[in-house]
Structure formats: structure tokens, C-alpha cells
N, C-alpha and C. Protein backbone atom coordinates (compact mmCIF):
# COMPACT_ATOMS: atom_id res chain seq x y z
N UNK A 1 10.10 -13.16 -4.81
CA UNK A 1 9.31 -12.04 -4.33
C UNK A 1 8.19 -11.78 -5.34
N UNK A 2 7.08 -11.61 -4.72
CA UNK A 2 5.56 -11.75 -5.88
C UNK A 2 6.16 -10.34 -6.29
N UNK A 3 4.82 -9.87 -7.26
CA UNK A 3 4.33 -8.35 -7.43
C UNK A 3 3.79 -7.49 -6.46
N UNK A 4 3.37 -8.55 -5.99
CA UNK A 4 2.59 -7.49 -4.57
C UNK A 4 3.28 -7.20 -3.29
N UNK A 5 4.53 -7.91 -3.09
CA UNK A 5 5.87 -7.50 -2.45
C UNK A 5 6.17 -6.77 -2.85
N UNK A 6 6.39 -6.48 -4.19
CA UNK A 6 7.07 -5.21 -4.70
C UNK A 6 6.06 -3.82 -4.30
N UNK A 7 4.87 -4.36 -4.78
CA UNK A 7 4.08 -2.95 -4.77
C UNK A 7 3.73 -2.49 -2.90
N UNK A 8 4.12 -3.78 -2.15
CA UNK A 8 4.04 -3.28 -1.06
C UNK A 8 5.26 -2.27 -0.34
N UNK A 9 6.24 -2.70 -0.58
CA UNK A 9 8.07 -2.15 -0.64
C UNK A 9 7.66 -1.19 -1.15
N UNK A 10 7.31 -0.70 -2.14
CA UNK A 10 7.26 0.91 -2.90
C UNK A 10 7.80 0.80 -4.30
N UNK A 11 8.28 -0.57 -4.43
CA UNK A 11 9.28 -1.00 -5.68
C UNK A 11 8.85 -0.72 -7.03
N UNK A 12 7.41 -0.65 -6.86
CA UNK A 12 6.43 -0.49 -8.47
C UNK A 12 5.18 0.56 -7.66
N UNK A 13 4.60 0.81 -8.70
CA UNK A 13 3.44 1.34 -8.51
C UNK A 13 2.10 0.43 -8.51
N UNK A 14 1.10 1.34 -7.77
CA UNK A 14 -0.10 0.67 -8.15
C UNK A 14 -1.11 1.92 -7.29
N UNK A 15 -2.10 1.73 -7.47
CA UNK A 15 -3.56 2.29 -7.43
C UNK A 15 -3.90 1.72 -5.98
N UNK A 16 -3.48 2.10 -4.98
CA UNK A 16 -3.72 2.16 -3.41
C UNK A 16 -4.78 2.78 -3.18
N UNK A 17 -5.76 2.14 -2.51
CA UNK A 17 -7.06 2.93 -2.17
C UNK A 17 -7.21 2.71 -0.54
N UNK A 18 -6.50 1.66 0.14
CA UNK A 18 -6.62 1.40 1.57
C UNK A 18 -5.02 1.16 2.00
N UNK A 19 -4.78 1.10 2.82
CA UNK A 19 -3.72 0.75 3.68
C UNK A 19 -3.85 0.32 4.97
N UNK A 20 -3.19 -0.54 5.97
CA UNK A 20 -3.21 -0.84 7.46
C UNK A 20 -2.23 -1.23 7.82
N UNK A 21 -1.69 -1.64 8.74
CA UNK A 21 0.18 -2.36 9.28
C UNK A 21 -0.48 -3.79 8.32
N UNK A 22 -1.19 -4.55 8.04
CA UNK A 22 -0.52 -6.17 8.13
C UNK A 22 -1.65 -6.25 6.29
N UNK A 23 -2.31 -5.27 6.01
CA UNK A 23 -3.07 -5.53 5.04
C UNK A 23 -2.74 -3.96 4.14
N UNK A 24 -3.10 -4.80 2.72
CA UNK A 24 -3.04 -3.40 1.51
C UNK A 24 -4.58 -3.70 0.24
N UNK A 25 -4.63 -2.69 0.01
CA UNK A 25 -5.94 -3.00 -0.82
C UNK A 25 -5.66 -2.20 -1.90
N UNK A 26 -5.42 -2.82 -3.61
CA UNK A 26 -5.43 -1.87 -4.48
C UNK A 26 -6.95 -2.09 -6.12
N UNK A 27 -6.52 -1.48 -6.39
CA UNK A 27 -7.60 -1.85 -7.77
C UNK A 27 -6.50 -2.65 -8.52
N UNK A 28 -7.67 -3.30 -9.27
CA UNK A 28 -6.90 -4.36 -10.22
C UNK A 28 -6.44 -3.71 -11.63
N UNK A 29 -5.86 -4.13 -11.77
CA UNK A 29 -5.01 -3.26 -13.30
C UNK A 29 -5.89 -4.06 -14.64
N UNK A 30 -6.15 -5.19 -14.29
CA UNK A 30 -7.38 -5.98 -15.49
C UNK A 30 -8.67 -6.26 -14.74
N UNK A 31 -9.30 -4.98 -14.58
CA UNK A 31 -10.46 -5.48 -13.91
C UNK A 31 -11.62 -6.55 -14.44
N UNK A 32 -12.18 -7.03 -13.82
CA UNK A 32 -13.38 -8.10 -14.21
C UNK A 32 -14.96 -7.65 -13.84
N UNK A 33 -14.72 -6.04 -13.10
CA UNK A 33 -15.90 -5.46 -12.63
C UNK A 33 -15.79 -4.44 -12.94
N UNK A 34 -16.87 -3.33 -12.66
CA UNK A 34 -16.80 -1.72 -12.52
C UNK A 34 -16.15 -1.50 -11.20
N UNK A 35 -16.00 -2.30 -9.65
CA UNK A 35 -15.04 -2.28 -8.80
C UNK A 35 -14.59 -3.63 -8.80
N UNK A 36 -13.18 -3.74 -9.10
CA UNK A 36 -12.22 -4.61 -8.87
C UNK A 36 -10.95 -4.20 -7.95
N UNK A 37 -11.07 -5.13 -6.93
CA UNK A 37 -9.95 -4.66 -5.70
C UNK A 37 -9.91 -5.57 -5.29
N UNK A 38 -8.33 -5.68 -4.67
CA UNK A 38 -7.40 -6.76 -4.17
C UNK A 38 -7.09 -6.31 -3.15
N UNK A 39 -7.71 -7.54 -1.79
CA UNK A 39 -7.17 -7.27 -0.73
C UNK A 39 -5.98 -8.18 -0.61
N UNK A 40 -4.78 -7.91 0.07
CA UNK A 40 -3.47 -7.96 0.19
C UNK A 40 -3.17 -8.68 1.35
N UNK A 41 -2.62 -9.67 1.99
CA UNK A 41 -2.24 -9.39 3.10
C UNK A 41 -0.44 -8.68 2.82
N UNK A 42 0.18 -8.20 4.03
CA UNK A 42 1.45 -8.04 3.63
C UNK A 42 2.40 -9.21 3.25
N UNK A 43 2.38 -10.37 4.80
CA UNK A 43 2.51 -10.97 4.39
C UNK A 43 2.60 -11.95 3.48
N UNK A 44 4.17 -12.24 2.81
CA UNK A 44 3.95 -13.24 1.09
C UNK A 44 3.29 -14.77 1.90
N UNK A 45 2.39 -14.81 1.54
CA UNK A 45 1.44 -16.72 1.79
C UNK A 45 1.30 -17.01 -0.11
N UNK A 46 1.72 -17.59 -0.54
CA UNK A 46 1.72 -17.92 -2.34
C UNK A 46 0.37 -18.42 -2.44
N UNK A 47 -0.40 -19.30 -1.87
CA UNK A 47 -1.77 -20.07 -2.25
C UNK A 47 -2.27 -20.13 -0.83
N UNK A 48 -3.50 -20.30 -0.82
CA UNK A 48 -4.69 -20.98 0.35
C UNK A 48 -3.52 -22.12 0.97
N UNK A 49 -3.54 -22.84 0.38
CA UNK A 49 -2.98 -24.34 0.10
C UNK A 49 -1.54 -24.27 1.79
N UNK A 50 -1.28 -22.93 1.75
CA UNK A 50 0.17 -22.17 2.17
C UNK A 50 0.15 -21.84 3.63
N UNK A 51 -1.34 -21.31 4.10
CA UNK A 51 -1.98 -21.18 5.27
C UNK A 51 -1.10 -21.82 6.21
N UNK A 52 -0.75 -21.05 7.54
CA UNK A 52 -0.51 -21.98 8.75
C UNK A 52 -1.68 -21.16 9.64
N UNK A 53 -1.60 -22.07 10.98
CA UNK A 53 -2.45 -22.00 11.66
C UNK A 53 -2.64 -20.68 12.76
N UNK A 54 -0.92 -19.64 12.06
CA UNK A 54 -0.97 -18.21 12.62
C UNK A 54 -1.26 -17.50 11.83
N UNK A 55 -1.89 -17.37 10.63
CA UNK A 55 -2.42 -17.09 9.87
C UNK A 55 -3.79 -16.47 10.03
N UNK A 56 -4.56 -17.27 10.70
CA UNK A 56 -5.87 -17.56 11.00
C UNK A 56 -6.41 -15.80 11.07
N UNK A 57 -5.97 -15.33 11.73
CA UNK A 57 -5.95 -13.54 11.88
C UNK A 57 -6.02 -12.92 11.05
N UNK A 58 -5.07 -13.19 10.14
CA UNK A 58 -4.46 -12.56 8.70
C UNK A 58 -6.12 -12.37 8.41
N UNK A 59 -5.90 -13.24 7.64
CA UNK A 59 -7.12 -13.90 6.63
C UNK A 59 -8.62 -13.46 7.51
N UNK A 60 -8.89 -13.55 8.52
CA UNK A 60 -9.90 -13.01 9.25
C UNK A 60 -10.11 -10.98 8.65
N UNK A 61 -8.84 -10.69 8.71
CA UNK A 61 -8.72 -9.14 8.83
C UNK A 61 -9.12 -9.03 7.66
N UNK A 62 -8.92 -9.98 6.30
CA UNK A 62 -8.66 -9.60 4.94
C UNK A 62 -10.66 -9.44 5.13
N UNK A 63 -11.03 -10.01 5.71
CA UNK A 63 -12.52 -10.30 5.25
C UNK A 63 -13.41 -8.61 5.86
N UNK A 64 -12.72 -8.69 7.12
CA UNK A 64 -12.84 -6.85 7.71
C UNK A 64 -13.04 -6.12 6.84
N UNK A 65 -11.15 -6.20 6.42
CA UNK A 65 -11.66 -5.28 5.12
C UNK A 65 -12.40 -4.99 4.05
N UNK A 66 -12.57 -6.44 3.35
CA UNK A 66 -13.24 -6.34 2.90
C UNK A 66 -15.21 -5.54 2.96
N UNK A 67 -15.36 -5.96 4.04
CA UNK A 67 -16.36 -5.38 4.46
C UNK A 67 -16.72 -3.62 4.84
N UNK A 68 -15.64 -3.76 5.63
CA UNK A 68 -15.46 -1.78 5.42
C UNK A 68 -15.06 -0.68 3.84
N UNK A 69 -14.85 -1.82 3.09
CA UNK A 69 -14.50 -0.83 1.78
C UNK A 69 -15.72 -1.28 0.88
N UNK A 70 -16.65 -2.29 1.36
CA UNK A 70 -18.02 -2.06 0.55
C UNK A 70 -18.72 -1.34 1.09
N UNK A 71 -18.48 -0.94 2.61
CA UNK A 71 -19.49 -0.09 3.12
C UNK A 71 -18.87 1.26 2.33
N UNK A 72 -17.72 1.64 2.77
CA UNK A 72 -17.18 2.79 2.48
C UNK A 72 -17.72 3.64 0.92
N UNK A 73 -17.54 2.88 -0.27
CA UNK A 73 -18.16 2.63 -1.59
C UNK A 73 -19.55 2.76 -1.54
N UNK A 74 -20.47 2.26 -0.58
CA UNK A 74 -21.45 1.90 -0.86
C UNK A 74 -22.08 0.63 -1.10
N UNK A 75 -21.47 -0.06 -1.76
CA UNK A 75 -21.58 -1.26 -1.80
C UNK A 75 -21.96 -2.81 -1.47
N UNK A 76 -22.25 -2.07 -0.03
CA UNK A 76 -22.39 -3.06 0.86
C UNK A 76 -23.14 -4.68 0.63
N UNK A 77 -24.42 -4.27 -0.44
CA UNK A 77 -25.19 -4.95 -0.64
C UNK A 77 -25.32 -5.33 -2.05
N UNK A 78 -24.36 -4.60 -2.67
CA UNK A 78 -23.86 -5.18 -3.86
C UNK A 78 -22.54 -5.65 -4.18
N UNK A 79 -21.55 -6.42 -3.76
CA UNK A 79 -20.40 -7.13 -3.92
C UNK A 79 -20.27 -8.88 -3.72
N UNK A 80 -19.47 -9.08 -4.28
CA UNK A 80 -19.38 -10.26 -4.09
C UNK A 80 -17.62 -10.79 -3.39
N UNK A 81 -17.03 -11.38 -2.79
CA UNK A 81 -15.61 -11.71 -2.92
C UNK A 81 -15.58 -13.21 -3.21
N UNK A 82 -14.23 -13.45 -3.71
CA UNK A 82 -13.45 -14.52 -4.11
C UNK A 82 -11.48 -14.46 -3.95
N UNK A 83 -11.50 -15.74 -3.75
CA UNK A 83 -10.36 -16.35 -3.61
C UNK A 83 -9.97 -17.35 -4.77
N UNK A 84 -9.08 -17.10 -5.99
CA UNK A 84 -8.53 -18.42 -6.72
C UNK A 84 -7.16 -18.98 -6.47
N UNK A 85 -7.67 -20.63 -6.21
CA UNK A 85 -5.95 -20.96 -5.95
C UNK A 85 -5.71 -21.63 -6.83
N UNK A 86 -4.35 -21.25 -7.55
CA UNK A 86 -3.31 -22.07 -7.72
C UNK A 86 -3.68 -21.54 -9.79
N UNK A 87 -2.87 -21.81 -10.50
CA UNK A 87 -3.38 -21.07 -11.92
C UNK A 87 -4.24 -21.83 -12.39
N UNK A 88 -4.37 -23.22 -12.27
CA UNK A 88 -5.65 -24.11 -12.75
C UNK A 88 -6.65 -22.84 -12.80
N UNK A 89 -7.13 -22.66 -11.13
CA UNK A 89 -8.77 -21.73 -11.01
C UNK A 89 -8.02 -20.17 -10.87
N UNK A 90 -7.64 -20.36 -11.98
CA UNK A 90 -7.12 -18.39 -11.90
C UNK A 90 -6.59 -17.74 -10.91
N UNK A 91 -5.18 -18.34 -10.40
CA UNK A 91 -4.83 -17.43 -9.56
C UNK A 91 -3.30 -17.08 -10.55
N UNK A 92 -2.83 -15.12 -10.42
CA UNK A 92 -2.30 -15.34 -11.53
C UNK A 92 -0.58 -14.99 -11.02
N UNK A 93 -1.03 -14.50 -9.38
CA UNK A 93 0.63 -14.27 -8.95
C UNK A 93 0.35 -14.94 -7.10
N UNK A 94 1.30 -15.55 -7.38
CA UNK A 94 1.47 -16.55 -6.28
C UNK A 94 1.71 -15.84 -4.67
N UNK A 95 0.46 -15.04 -4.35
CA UNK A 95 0.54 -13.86 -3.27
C UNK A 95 -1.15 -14.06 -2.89
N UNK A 96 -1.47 -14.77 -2.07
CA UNK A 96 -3.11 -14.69 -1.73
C UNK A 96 -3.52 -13.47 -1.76
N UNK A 97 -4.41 -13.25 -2.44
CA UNK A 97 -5.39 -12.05 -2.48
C UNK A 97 -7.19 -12.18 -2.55
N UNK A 98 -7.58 -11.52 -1.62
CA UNK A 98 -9.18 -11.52 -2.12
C UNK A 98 -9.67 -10.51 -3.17
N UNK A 99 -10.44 -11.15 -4.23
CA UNK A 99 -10.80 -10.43 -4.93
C UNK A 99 -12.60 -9.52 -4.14
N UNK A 100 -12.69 -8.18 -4.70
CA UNK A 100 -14.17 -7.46 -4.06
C UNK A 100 -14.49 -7.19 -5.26
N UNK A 101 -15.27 -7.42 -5.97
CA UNK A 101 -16.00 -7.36 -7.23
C UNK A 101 -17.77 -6.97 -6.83
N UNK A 102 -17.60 -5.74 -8.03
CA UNK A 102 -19.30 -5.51 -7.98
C UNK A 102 -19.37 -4.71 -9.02
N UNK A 103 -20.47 -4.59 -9.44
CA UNK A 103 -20.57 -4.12 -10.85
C UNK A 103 -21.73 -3.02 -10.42
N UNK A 104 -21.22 -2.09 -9.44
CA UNK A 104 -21.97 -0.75 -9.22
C UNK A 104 -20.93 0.35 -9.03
């Protein structure tokens, strides 16, 4: 079970700024921006790599969100997102997440 199972269960804490049934969005605890946030799906998928082809939705929604919480912020036109797989390219808990990074 990742961290982000846990923090989805209620098991730990974390810095919740969005919620939905199938997605969670929190700030990052080591940020790399002035906004750093992790979109979630609920579902545990460990890497990209992990994807099945019912998935396809998931991962569509993660990008939604993404988009409604730069508008929401402001942001819209200043963010960037990313995906790292696997710990080679920095991924650091085996739970796909998009990173929303912007430095406004």
C-alpha cells in the first residue's frame, strides 16, 4: 500500500486542497515550486509503465483537474505539469501522480 493509499484511507495526514470520487489533489510536503501539487488518482497504478487500457479515463480526469485548479489559483497561464516514472527519472512512491508546478 503506497503513501497515498494511506493519505487517501485517512490513515496519515496531508494538505488536501481538492477532492472528487476517483481523484485527490494535495500539496507536496518537498515542494520544487511556490505551487507544488499532486494530482492523485485513487486508484493504486505504481508507474505509467502500469496503465491498462481502463485506465484511459483515470488519467484523462487527472489532466481536468489539473486544469481547473490552475484556473481556480489563477494560474492558468503560468503552470507547467509532469509525470516521473520509475526512481531512475524521479518518481519517489510507486502511486502515479501528476505533478502542477508554477512558481506564481
Amino acid at each position: 500500500m503506497s503513501i497515498f493509499t494511506k493519505i487517501i484511507n485517512r490513515e496519515i495526514p496531508a494538505d488536501i486542497i481538492y477532492e472528487q470520487d476517483n481523484i485527490i489533489v494535495i500539496k507536496d510536503i518537498f515542494p520544487k515550486a511556490k505551487t507544488h501539487l499532486l494530482i492523485i488518482p485513487k486508484k493504486e497504478i505504481p508507474t505509467i509503465n502500469d496503465l491498462e487500457e481502463s485506465d484511459r479515463g483515470i488519467l484523462a480526469e487527472m489532466f481536468f483537474v489539473a486544469k481547473k485548479i490552475a484556473k481556480d489559483l489563477g494560474i492558468e497561464e503560468w503552470y507547467k505539469l509532469n509525470f516521473n516514472v520509475w526512481k531512475k527519472w524521479g518518481q519517489e512512491v510507486m502511486h502515479i501522480h501528476l505533478h502542477l508546478l508554477s512558481n506564481i
